[in-house]
C-alpha atoms as a PDB file:
ATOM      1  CA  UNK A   1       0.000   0.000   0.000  1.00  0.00           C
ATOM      2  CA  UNK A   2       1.202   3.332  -0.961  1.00  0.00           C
ATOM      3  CA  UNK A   3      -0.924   6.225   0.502  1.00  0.00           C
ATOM      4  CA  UNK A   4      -0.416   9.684  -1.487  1.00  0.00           C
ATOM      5  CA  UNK A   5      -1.074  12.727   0.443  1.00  0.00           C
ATOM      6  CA  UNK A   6      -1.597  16.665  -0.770  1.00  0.00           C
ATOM      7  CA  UNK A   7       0.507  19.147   1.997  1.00  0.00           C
ATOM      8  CA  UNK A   8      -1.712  21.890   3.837  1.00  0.00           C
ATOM      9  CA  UNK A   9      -1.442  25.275   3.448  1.00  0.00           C
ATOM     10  CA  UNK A  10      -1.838  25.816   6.976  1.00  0.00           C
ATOM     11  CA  UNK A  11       1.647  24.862   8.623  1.00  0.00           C
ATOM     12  CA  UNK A  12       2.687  24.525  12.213  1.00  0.00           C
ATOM     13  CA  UNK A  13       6.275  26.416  12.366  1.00  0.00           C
ATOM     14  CA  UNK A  14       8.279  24.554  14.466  1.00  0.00           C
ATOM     15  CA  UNK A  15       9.831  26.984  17.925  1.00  0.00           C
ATOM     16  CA  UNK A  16      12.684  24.388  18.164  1.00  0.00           C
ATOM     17  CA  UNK A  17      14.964  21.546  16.391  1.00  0.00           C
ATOM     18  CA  UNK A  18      17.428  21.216  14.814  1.00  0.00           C
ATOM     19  CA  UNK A  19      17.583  23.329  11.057  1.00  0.00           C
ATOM     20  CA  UNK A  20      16.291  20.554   7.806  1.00  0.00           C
ATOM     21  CA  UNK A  21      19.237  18.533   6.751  1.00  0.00           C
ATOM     22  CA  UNK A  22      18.320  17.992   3.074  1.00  0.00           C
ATOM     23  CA  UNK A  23      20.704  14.773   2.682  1.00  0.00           C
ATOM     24  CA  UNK A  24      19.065  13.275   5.910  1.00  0.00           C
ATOM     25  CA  UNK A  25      15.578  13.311   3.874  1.00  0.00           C
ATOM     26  CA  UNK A  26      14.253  10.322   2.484  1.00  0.00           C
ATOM     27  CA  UNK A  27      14.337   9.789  -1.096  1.00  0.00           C
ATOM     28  CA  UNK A  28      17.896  11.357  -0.805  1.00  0.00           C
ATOM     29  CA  UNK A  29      18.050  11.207  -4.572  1.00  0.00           C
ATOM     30  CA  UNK A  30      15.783  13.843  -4.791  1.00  0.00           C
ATOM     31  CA  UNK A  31      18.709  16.688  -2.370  1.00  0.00           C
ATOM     32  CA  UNK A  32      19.995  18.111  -5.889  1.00  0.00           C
ATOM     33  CA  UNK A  33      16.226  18.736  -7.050  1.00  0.00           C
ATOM     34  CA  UNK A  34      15.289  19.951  -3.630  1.00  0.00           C
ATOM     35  CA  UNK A  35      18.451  22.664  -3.744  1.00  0.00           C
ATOM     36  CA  UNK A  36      17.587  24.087  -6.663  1.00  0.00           C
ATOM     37  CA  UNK A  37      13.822  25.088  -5.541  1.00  0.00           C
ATOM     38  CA  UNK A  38      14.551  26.009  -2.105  1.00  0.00           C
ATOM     39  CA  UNK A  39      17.427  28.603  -3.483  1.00  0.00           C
ATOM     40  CA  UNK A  40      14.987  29.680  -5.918  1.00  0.00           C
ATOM     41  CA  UNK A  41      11.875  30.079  -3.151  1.00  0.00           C
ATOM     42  CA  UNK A  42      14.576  31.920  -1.259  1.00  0.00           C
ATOM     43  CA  UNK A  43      15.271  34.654  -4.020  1.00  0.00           C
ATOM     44  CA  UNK A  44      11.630  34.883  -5.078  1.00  0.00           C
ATOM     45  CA  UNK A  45      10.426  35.664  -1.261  1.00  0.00           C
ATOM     46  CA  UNK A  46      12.554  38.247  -1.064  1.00  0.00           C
ATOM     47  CA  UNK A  47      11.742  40.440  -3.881  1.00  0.00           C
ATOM     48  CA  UNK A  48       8.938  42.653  -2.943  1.00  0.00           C
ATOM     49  CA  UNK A  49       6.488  41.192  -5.722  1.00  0.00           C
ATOM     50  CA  UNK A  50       7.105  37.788  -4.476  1.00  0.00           C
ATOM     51  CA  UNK A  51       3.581  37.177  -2.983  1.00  0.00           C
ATOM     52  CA  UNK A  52       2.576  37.593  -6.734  1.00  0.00           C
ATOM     53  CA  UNK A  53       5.309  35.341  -8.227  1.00  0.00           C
ATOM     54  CA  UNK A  54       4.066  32.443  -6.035  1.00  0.00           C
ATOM     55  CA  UNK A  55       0.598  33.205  -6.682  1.00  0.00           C
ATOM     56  CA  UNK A  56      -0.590  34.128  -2.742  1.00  0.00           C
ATOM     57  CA  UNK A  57      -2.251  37.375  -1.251  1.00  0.00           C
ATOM     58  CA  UNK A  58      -0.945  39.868   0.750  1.00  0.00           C
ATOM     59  CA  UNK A  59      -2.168  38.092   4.086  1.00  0.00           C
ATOM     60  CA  UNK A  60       0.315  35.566   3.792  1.00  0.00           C
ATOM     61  CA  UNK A  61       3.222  37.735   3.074  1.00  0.00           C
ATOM     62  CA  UNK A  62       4.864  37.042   6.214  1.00  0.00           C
ATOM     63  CA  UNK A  63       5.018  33.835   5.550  1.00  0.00           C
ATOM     64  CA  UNK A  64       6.290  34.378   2.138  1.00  0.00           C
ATOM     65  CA  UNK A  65       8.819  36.298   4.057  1.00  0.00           C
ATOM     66  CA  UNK A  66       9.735  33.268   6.534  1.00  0.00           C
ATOM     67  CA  UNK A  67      11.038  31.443   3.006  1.00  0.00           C
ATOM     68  CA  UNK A  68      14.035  33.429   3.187  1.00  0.00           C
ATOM     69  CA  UNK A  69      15.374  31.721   6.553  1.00  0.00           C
ATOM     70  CA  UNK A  70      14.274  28.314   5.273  1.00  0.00           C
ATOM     71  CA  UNK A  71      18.028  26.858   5.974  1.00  0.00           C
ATOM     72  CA  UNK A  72      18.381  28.315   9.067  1.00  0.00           C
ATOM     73  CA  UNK A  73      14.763  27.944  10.883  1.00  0.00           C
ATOM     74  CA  UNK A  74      13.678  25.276  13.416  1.00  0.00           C
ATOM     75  CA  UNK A  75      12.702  21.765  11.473  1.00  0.00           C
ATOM     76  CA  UNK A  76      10.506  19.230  12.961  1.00  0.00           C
ATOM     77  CA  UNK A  77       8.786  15.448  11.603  1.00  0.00           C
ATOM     78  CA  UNK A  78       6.103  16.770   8.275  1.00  0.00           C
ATOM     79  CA  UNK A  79       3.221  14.928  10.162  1.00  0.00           C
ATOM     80  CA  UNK A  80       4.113  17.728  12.615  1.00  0.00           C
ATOM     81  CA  UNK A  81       4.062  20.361  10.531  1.00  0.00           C
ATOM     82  CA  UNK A  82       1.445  19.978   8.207  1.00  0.00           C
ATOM     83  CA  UNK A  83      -1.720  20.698   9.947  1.00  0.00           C
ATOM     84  CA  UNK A  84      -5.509  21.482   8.720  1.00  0.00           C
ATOM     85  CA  UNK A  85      -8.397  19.286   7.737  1.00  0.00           C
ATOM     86  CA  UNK A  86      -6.939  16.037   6.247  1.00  0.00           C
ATOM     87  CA  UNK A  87      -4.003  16.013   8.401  1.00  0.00           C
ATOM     88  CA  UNK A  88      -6.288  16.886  11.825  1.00  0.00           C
ATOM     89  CA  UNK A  89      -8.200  13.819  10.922  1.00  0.00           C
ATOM     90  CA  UNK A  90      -5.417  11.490   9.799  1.00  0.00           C
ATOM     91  CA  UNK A  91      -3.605  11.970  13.037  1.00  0.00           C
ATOM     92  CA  UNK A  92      -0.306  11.166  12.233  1.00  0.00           C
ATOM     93  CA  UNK A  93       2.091  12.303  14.923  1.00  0.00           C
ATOM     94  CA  UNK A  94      -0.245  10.378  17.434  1.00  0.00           C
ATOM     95  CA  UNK A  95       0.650   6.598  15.569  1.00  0.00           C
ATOM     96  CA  UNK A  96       2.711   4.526  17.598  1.00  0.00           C
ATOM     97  CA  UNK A  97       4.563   1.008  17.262  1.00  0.00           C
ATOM     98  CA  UNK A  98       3.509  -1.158  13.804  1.00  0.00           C
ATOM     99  CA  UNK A  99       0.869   1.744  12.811  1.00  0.00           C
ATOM    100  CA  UNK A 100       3.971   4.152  12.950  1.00  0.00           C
ATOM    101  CA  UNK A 101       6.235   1.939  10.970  1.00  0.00           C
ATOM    102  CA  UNK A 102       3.213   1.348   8.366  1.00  0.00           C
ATOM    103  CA  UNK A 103       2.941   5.269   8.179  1.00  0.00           C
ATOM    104  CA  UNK A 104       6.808   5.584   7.373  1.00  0.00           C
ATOM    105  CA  UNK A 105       6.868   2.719   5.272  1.00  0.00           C
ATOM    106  CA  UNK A 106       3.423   3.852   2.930  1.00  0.00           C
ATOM    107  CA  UNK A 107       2.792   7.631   3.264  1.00  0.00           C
ATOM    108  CA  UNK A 108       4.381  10.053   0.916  1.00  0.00           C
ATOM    109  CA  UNK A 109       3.619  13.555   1.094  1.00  0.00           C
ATOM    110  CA  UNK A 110       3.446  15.671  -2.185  1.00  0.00           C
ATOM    111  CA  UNK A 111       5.506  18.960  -2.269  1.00  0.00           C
ATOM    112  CA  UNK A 112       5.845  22.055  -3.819  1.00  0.00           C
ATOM    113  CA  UNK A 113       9.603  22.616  -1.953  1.00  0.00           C
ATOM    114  CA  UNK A 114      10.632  18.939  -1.550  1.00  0.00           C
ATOM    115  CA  UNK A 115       8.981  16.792  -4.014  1.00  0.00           C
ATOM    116  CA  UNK A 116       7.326  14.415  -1.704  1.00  0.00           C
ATOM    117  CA  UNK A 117       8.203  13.556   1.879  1.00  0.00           C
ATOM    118  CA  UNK A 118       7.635  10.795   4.104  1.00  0.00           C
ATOM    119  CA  UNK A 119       5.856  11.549   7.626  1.00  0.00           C
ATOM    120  CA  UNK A 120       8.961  11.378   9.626  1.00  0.00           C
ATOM    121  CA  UNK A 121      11.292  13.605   7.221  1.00  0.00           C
ATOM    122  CA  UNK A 122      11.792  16.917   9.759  1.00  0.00           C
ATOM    123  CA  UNK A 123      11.009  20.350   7.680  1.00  0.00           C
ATOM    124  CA  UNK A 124      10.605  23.510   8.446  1.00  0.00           C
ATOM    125  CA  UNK A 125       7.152  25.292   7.326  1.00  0.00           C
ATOM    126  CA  UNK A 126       7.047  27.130   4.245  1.00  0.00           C
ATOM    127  CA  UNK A 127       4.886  29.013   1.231  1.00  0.00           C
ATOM    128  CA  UNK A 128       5.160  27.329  -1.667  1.00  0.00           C
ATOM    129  CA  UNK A 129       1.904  25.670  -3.782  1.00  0.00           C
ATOM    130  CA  UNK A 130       2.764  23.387  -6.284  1.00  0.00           C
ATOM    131  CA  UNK A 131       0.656  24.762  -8.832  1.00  0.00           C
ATOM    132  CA  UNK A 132       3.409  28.107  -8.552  1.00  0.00           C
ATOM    133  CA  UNK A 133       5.983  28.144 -10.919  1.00  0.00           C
ATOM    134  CA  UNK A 134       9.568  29.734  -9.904  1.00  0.00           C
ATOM    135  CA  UNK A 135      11.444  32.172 -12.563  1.00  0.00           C
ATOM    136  CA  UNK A 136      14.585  29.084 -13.239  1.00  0.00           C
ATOM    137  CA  UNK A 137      12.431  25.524 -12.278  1.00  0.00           C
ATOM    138  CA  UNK A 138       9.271  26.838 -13.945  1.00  0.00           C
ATOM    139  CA  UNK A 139       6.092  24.982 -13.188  1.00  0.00           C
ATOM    140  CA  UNK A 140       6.729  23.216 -10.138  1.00  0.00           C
ATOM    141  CA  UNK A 141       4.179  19.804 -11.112  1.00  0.00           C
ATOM    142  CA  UNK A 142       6.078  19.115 -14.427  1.00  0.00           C
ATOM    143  CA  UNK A 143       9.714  20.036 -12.483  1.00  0.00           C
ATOM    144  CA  UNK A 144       8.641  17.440  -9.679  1.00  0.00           C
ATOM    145  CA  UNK A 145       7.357  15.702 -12.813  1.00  0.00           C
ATOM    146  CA  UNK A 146      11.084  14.663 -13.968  1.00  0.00           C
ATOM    147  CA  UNK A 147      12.163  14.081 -10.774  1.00  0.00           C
ATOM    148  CA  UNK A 148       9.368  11.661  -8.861  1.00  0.00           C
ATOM    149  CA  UNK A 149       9.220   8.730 -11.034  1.00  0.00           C
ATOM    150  CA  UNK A 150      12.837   7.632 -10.473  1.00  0.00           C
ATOM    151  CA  UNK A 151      11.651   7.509  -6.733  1.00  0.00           C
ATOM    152  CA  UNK A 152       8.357   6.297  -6.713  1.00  0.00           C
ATOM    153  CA  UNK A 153       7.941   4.018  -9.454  1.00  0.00           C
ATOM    154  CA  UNK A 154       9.710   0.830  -8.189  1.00  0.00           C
ATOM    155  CA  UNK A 155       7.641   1.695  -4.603  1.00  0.00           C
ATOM    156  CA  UNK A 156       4.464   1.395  -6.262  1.00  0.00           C
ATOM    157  CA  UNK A 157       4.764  -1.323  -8.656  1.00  0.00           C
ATOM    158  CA  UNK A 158       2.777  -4.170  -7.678  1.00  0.00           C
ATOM    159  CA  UNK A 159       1.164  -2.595  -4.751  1.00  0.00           C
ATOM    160  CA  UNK A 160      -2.142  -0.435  -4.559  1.00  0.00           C
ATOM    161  CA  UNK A 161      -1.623   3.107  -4.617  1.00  0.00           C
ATOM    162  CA  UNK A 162      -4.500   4.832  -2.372  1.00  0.00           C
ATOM    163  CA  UNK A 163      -4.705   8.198  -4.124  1.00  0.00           C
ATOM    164  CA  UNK A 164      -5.961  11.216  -1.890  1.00  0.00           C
ATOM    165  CA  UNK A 165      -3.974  14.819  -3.882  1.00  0.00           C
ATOM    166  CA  UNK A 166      -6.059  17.008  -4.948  1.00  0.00           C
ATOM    167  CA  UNK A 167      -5.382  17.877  -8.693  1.00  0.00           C
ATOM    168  CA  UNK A 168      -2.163  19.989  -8.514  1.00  0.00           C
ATOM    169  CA  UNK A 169      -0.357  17.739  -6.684  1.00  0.00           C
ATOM    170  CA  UNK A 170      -1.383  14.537  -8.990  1.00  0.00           C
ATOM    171  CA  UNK A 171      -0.173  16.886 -11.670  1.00  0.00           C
ATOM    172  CA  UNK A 172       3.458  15.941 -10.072  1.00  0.00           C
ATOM    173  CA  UNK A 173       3.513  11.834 -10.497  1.00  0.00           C
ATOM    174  CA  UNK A 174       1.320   9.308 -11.931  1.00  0.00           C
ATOM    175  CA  UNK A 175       1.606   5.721 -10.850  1.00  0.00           C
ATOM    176  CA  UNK A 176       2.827   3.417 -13.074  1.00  0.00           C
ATOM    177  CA  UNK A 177       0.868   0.921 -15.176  1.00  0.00           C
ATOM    178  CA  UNK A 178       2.360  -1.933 -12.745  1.00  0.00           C
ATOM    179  CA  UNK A 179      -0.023  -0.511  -9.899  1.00  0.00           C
ATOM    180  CA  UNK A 180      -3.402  -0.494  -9.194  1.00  0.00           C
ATOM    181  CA  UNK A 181      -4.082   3.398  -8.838  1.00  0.00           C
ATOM    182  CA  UNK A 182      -7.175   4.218  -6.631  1.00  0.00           C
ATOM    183  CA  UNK A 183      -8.660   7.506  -6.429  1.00  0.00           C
ATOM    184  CA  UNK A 184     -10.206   8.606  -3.435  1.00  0.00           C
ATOM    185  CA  UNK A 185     -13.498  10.572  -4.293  1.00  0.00           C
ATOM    186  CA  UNK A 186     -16.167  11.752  -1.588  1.00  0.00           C
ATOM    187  CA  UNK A 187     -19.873  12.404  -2.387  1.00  0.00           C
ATOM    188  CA  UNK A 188     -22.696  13.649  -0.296  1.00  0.00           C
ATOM    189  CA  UNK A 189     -25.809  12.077  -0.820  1.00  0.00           C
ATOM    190  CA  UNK A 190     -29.026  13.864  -0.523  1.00  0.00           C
ATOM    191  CA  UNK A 191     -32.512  13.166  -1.315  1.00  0.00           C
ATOM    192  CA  UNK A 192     -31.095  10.577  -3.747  1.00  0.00           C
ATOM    193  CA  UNK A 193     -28.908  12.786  -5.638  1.00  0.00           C
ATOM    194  CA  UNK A 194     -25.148  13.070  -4.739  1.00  0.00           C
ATOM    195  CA  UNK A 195     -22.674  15.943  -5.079  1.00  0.00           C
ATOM    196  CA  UNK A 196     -18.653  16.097  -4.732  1.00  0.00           C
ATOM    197  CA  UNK A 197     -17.213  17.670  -1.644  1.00  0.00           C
ATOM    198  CA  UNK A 198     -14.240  19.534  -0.981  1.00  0.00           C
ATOM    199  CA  UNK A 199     -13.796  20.295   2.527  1.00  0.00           C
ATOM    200  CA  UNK A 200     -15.419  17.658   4.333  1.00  0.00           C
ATOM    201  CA  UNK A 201     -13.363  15.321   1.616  1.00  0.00           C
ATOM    202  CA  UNK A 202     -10.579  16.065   3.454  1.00  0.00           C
ATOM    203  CA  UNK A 203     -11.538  15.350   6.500  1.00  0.00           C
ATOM    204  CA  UNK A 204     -13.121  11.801   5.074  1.00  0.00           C
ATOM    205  CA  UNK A 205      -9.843  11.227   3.459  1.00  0.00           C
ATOM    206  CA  UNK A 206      -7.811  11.764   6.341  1.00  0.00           C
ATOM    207  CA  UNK A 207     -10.130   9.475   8.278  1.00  0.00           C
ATOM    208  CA  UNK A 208      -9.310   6.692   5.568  1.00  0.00           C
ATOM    209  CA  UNK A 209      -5.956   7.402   5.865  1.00  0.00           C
ATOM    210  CA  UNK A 210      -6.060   6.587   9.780  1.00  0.00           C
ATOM    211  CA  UNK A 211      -8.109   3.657   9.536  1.00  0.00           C
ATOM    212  CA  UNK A 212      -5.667   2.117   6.800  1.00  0.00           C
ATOM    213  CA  UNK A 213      -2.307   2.634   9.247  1.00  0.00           C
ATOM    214  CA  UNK A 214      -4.159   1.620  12.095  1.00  0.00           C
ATOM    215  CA  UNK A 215      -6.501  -1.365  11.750  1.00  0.00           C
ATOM    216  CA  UNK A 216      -5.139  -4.728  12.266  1.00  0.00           C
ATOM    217  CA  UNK A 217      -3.944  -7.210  10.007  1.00  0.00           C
ATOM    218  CA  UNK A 218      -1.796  -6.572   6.582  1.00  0.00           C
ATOM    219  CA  UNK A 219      -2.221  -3.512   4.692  1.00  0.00           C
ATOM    220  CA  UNK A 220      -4.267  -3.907   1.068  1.00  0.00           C
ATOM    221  CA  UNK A 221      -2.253  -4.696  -1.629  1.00  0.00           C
ATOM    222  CA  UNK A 222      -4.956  -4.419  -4.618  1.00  0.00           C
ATOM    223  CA  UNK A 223      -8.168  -2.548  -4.972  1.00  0.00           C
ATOM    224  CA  UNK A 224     -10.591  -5.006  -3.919  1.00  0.00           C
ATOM    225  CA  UNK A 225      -8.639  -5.543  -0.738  1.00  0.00           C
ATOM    226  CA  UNK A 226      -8.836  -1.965  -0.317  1.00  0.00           C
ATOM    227  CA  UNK A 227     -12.225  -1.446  -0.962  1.00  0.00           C
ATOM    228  CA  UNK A 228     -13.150  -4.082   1.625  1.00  0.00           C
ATOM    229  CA  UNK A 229     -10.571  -2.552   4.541  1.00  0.00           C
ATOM    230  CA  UNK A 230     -13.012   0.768   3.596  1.00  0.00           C
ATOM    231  CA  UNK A 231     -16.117  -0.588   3.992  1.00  0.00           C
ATOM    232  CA  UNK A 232     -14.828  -0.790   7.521  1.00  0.00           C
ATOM    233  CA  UNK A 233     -15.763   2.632   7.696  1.00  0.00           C
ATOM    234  CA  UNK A 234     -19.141   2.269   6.583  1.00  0.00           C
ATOM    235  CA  UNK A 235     -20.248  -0.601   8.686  1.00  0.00           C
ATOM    236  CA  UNK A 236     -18.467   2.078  11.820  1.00  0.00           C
ATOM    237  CA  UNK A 237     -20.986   4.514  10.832  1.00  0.00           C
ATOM    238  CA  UNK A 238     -18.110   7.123   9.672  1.00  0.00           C
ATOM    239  CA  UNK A 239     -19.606   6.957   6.055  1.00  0.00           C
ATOM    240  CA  UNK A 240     -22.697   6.222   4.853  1.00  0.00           C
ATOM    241  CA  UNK A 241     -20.763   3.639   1.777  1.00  0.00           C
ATOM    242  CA  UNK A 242     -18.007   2.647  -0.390  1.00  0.00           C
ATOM    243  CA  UNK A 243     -18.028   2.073  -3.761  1.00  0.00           C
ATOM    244  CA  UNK A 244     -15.263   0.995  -5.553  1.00  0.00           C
ATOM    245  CA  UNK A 245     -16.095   1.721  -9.477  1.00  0.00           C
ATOM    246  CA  UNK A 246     -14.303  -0.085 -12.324  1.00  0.00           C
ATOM    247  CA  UNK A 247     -10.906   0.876 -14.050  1.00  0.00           C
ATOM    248  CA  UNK A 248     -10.864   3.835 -16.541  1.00  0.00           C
ATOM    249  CA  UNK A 249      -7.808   5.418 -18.000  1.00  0.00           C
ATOM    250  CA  UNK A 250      -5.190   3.302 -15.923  1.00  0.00           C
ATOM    251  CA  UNK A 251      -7.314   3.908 -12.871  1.00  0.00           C
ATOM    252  CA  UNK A 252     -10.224   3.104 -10.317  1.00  0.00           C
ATOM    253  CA  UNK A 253     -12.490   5.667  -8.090  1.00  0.00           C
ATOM    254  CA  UNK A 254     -12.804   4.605  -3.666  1.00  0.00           C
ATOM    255  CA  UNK A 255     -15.946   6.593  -3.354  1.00  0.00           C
ATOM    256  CA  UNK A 256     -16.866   7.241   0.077  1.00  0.00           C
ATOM    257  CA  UNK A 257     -20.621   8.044   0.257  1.00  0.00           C
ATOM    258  CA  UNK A 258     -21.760  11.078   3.145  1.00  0.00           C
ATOM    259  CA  UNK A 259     -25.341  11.693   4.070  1.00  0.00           C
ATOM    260  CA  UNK A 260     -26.119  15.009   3.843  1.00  0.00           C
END
C-alpha cells in the first residue's frame, strides 16, 4: 500500500529543532532537485512582488517572508508540521509502534519545496503551492514531474496506490501501469442525488488514511482488498458507503458516500 497525500497550506512552524538537513531526507536522490527550488523560493520571497510570483495574497506575506530563513529555521517530523483538515483527521504524529512503521513505510507527502516527503522527514514550514511556478524551475508539477518517477515508481509497482492529492499535486507523479491506482473521491448524498465535496473530503480522506495505518492485520495490496478494509468505515458509521467503481484510463475511483 502506498498512501499519497496533498501538503496543507496551513503549517505549524516549528519553535525548536534542529535546522532541515536535506541529505538526511528520504528519497535522498531527490537533495539536488530539492536545492535548486529552495534557493529559488529563497530569491523569489525576497523580492517585494514575491507574494505575486508564487501566486498568494498579501495576508500571507509574512510567511512568504519566513522562506528566506528556510536553511536556518527550526525543522521538525512533516506529520508535525502539516496541519488542517486532512491532516487533523489522519492523526499522524499520534501513531505509535507497527501503525507508525506502516505510516513511514506507505505515506508520501506531495511537495511544492521537496517533491514528496515521508511523515517522519523533519522540515521547516514554508509558502510554496505546487501549482506556482519559480522564474529558473518553472512549473513546479512538471519540475517534480522529472524528478518523482525515479523515486516512486519501483515503490508502487505491484502494490495499490490509495490516491488522496487534490489535482495539482497529482499533476506531479502518476503511478505506473504496474499498480493499481485508486482515487479517493467523496460524495454527499441527498434526497437521492449526490454531489462532490471539498472540505469535508478532506476530512473523510484523512479518516481513511487513519483507519488504513491503524486497523489490524496486513495492509491492502490491490483494490478489492482496499475497498473491503473501507467498507470498515461504513459498517463504523463514519460513512454512509463505499463504492469501488471499475478501471478507466489506468485507474479506479474509492468513493466514500456522506449523508447530507
Amino acid at each position: 500500500m502506498l498512501v499519497l497525500l496533498p501538503p496543507s497550506e496551513g503549517k505549524s512552524a516549528p519553535t525548536r529543532g534542529a535546522p532541515v538537513d536535506l541529505s538526511a531526507l528520504s528519497a535522498s536522490q531527490l537533495t539536488q532537485a530539492r536545492e535548486r527550488v529552495l534557493d529559488e523560493l529563497a530569491t523569489v520571497s525576497a523580492r517585494p512582488d514575491g507574494p505575486t510570483v508564487l501566486g498568494v495574497g498579501a495576508k500571507v506575506a509574512e510567511e512568504v517572508r519566513r522562506n528566506t530563513t528556510l536553511r536556518s529555521a527550526h525543522a521538525a517530523p512533516a506529520a508535525q508540521v502539516y496541519t488542517g483538515v486532512l491532516y487533523a483527521a489522519a492523526r499522524l504524529p499520534e501513531l505509535a509502534g507497527g501503525a507508525r512503521r506502516r505510516a513511514g513505510q506507505s505515506v508520501r507527502i506531495f511537495s511544492g519545496l521537496w517533491g514528496v516527503l515521508a511523515p517522519g522527514d523533519r522540515v521547516p514550514a514554508y509558502r510554496l503551492s505546487m501549482g506556482a511556478a519559480l522564474p529558473g524551475t518553472g512549473k513546479l508539477a512538471p519540475y517534480w514531474r522529472d524528478h518523482l518517477a525515479d523515486v516512486l515508481d519501483e515503490q508502487a509497482a505491484g502494490d495499490v496506490v490509495v490516491d488522496c492529492r487534490s489535482a495539482a499535486y497529482a499533476a506531479a507523479w502518476r503511478p505506473p501501469r504496474t499498480a493499481e491506482h485508486v482515487v479517493v473521491q467523496v460524495v454527499r448524498e441527498q434526497d437521492g442525488r449526490r454531489q462532490v465535496v471539498s472540505h469535508n473530503a478532506k476530512h473523510a480522506r484523512g479518516l481513511l488514511t487513519h483507519h488504513l495505518l491503524t486497523r489490524p492485520g496486513r495492509p491492502p495490496r490491490t483494490a478489492d482488498q482496499l475497498a473491503e478494509d473501507a467498507e470498515e468505515l461504513a459498517t463504523d458509521g463514519v460513512v454512509h458507503a463505499v463504492e469501488l467503481g471499475d478501471a478507466a484510463a489506468g485507474r479506479r475511483t474509492l468513493t466514500l458516500v456522506e449523508r447530507a
